[in-house]
N, C-alpha and C. Protein backbone atom coordinates (compact mmCIF):
# COMPACT_ATOMS: atom_id res chain seq x y z
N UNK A 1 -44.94 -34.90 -75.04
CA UNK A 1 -45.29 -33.68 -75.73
C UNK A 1 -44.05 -32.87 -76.02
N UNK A 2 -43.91 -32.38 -76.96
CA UNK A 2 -43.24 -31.79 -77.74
C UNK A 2 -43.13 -30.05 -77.21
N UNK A 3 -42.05 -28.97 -76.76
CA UNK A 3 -41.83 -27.98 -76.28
C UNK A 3 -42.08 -26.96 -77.21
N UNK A 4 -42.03 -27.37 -78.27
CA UNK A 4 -42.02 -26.33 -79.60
C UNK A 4 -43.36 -26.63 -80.39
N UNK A 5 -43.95 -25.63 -80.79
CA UNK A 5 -44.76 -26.06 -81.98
C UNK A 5 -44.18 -26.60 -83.17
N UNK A 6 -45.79 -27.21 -83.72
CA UNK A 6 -45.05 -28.26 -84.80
C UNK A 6 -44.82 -27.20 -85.92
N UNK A 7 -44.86 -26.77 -86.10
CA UNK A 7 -44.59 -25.68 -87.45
C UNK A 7 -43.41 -24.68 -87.22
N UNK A 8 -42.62 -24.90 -86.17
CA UNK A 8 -41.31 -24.67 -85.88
C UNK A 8 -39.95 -25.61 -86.20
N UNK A 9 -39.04 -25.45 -86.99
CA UNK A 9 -38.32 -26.23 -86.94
C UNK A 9 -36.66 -26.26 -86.00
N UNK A 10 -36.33 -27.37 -85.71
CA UNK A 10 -34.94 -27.71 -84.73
C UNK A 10 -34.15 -27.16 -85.16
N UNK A 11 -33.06 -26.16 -85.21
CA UNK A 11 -31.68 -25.64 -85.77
C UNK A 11 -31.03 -26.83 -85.54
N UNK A 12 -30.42 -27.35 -86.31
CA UNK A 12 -29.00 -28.29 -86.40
C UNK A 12 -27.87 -27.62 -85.96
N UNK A 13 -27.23 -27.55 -85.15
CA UNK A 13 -26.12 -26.75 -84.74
C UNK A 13 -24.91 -27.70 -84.67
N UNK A 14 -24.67 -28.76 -85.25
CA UNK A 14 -23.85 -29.83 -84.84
C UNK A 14 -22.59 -29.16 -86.16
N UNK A 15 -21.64 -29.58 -86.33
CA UNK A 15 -19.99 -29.35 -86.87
C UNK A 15 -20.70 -29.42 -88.53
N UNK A 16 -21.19 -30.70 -88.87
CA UNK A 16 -21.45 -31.23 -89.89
C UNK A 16 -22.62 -30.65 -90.40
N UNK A 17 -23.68 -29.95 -89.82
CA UNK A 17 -24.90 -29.20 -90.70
C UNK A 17 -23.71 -27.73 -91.20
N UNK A 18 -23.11 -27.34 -90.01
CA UNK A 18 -22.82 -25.91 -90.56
C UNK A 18 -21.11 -26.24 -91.59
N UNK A 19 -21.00 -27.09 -91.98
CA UNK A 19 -20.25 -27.71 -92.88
C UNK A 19 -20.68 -27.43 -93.86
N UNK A 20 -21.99 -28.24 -94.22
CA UNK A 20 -22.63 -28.00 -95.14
C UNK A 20 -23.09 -27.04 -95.65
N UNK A 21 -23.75 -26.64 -94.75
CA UNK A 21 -24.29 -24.93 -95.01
C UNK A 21 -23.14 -24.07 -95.19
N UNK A 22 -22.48 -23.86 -95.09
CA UNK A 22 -20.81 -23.43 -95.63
C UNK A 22 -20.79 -23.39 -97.21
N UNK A 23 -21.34 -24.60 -97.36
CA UNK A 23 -20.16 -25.48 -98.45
C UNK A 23 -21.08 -24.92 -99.98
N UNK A 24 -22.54 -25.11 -99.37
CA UNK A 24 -23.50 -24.75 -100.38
C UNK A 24 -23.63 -22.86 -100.24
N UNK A 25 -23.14 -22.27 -99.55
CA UNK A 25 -23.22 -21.12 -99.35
C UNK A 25 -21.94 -20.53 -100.55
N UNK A 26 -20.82 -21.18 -100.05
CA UNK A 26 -19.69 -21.38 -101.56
C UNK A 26 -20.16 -21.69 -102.68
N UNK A 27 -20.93 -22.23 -102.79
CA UNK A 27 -21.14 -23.15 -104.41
C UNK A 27 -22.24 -21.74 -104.89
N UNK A 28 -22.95 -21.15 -103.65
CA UNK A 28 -23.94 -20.47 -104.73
C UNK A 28 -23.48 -19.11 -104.64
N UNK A 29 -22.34 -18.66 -103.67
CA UNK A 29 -21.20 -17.67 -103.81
C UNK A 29 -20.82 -17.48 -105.41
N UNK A 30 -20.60 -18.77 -105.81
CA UNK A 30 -19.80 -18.78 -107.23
C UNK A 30 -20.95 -19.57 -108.42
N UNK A 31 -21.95 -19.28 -108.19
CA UNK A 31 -22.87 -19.15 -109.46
C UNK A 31 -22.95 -20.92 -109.86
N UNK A 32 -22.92 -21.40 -108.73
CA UNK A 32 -23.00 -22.95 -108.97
C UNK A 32 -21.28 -23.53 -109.56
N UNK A 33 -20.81 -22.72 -109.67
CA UNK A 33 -19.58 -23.20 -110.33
C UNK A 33 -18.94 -24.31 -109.28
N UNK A 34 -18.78 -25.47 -109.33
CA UNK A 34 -17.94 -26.39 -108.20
C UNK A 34 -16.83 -26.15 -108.03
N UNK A 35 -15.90 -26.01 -109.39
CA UNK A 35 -14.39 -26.32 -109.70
C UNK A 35 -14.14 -24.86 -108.94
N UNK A 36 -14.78 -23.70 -109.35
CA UNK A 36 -14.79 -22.46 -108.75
C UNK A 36 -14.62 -22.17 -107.44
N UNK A 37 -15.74 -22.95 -106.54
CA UNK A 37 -15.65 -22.86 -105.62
C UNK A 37 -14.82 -23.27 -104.93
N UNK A 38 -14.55 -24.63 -104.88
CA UNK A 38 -13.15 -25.60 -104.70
C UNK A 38 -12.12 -24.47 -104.80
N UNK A 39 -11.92 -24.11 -106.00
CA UNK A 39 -10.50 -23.02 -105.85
C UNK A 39 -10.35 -21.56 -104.64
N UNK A 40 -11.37 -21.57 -104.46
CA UNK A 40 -11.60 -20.18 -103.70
C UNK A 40 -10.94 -20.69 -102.02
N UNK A 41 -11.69 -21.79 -101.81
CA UNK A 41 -11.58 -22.65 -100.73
C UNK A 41 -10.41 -22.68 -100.14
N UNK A 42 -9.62 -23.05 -101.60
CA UNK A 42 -8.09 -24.18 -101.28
C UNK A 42 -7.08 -22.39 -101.18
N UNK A 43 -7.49 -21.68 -102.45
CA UNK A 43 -6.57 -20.32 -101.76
C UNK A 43 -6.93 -20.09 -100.41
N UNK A 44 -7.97 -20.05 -100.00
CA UNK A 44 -8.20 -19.76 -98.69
C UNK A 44 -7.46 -20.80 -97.73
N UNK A 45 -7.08 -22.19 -98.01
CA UNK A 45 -6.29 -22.97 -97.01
C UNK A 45 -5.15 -22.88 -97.39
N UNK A 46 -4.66 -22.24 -98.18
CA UNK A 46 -3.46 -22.01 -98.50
C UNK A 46 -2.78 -20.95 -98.01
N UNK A 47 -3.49 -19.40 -97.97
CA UNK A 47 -3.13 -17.90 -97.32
C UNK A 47 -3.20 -18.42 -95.75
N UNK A 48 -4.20 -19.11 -95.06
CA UNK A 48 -4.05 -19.53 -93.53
C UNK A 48 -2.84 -20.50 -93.22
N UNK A 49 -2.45 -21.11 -93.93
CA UNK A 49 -1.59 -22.16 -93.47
C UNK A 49 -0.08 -21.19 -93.71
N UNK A 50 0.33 -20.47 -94.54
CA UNK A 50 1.11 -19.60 -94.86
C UNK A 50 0.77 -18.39 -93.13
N UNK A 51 -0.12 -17.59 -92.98
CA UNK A 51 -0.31 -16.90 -91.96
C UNK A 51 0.05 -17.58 -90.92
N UNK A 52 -0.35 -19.22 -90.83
CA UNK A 52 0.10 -19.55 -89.33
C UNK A 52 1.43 -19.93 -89.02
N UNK A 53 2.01 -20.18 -90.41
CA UNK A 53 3.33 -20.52 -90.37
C UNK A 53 4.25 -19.56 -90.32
N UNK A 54 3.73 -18.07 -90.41
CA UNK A 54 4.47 -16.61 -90.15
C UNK A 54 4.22 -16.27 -89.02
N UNK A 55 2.94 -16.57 -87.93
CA UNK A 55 2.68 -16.66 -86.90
C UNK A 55 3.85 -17.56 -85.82
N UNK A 56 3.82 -18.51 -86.01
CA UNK A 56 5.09 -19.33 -85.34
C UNK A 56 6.40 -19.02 -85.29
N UNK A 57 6.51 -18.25 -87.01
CA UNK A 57 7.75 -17.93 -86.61
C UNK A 57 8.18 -16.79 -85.67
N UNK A 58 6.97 -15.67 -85.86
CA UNK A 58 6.80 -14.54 -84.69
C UNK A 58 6.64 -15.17 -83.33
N UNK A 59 6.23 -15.97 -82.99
CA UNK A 59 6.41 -16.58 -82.08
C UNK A 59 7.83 -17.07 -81.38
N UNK A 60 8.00 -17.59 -82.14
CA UNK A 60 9.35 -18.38 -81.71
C UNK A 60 10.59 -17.19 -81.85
N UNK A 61 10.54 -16.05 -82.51
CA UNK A 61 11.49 -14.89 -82.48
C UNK A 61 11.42 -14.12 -80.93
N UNK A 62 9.82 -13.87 -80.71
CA UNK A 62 9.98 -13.35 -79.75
C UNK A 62 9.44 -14.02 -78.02
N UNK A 63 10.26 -15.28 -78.02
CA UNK A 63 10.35 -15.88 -76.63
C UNK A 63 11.75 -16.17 -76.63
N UNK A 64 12.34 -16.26 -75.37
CA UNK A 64 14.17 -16.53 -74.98
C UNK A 64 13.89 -18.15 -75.05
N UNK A 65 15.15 -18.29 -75.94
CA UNK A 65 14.85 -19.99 -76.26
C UNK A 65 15.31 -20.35 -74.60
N UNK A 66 16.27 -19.64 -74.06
CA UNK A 66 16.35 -20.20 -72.73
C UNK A 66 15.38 -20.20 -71.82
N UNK A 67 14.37 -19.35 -71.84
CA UNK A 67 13.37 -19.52 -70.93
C UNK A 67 12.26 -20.97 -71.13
N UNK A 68 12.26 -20.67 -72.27
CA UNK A 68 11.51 -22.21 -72.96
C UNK A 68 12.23 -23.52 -72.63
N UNK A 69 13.39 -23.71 -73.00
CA UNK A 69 14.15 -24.84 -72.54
C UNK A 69 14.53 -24.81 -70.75
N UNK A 70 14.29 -23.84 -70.05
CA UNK A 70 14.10 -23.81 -68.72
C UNK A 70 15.78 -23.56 -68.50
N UNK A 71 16.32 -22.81 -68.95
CA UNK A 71 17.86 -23.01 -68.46
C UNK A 71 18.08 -21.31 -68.57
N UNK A 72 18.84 -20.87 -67.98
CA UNK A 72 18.88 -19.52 -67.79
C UNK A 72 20.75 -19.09 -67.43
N UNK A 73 21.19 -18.16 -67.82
CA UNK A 73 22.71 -17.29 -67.56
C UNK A 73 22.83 -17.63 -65.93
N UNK A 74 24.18 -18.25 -66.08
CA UNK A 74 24.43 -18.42 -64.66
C UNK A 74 24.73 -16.72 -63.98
N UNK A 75 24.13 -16.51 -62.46
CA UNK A 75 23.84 -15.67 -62.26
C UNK A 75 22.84 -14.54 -62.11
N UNK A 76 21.83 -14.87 -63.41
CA UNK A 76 20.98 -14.41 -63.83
C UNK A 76 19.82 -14.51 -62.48
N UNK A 77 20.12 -15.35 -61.34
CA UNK A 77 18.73 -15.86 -60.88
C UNK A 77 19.73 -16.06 -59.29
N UNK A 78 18.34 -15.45 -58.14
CA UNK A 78 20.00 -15.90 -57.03
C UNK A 78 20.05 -17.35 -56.57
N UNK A 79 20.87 -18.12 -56.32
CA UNK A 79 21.06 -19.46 -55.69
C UNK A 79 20.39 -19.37 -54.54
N UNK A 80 19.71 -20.47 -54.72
CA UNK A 80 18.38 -21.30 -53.37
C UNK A 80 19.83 -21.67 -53.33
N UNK A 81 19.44 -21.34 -51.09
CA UNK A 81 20.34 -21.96 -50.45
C UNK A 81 20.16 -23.51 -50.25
N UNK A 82 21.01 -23.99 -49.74
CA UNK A 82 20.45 -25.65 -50.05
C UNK A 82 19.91 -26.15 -48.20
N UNK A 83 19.14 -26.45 -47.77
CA UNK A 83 18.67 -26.41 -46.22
C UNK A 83 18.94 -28.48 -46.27
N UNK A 84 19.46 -28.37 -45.45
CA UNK A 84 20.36 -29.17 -44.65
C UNK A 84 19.31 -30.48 -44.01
């Protein structure tokens, strides 16, 4: 037996329904236009890939490349005595 009534339907929640539902949500965004939509899309993967690549570089400005490469100013840190 079945948990749900039959006149209820299953949400698809899997990667690939809400893909779709995306995709047709675009197409009727833009009045059925395909080529339209397609373009809207690709600016849109185009401004993110640009953002993440300004992201990295903020990134990488503000960490000490020496802390990342694990090497540090002699001095900077006190000497472990060495136990015998």
């Amino acid at each position: 037996m079945s948990a749900q009534p039959a006149d209820q339907q299953v949400e698809d929640a899997s990667i690939d329904a809400e893909i779709t539902s995306l995709v047709a949500d675009l197409i009727e965004e833009h009045e059925g236009f395909e080529r339209a939509a397609f373009r809207a899309l690709a600016r849109s993967y185009l401004l993110l890939l640009a953002e993440s690549g300004r992201l990295a570089l903020d990134a990488d400005r503000s960490c000490s490349r020496g802390f990342l490469r694990g090497l540090f100013s002699e001095g900077a840190r006190p000497e472990r005595e060495q136990e015998s």
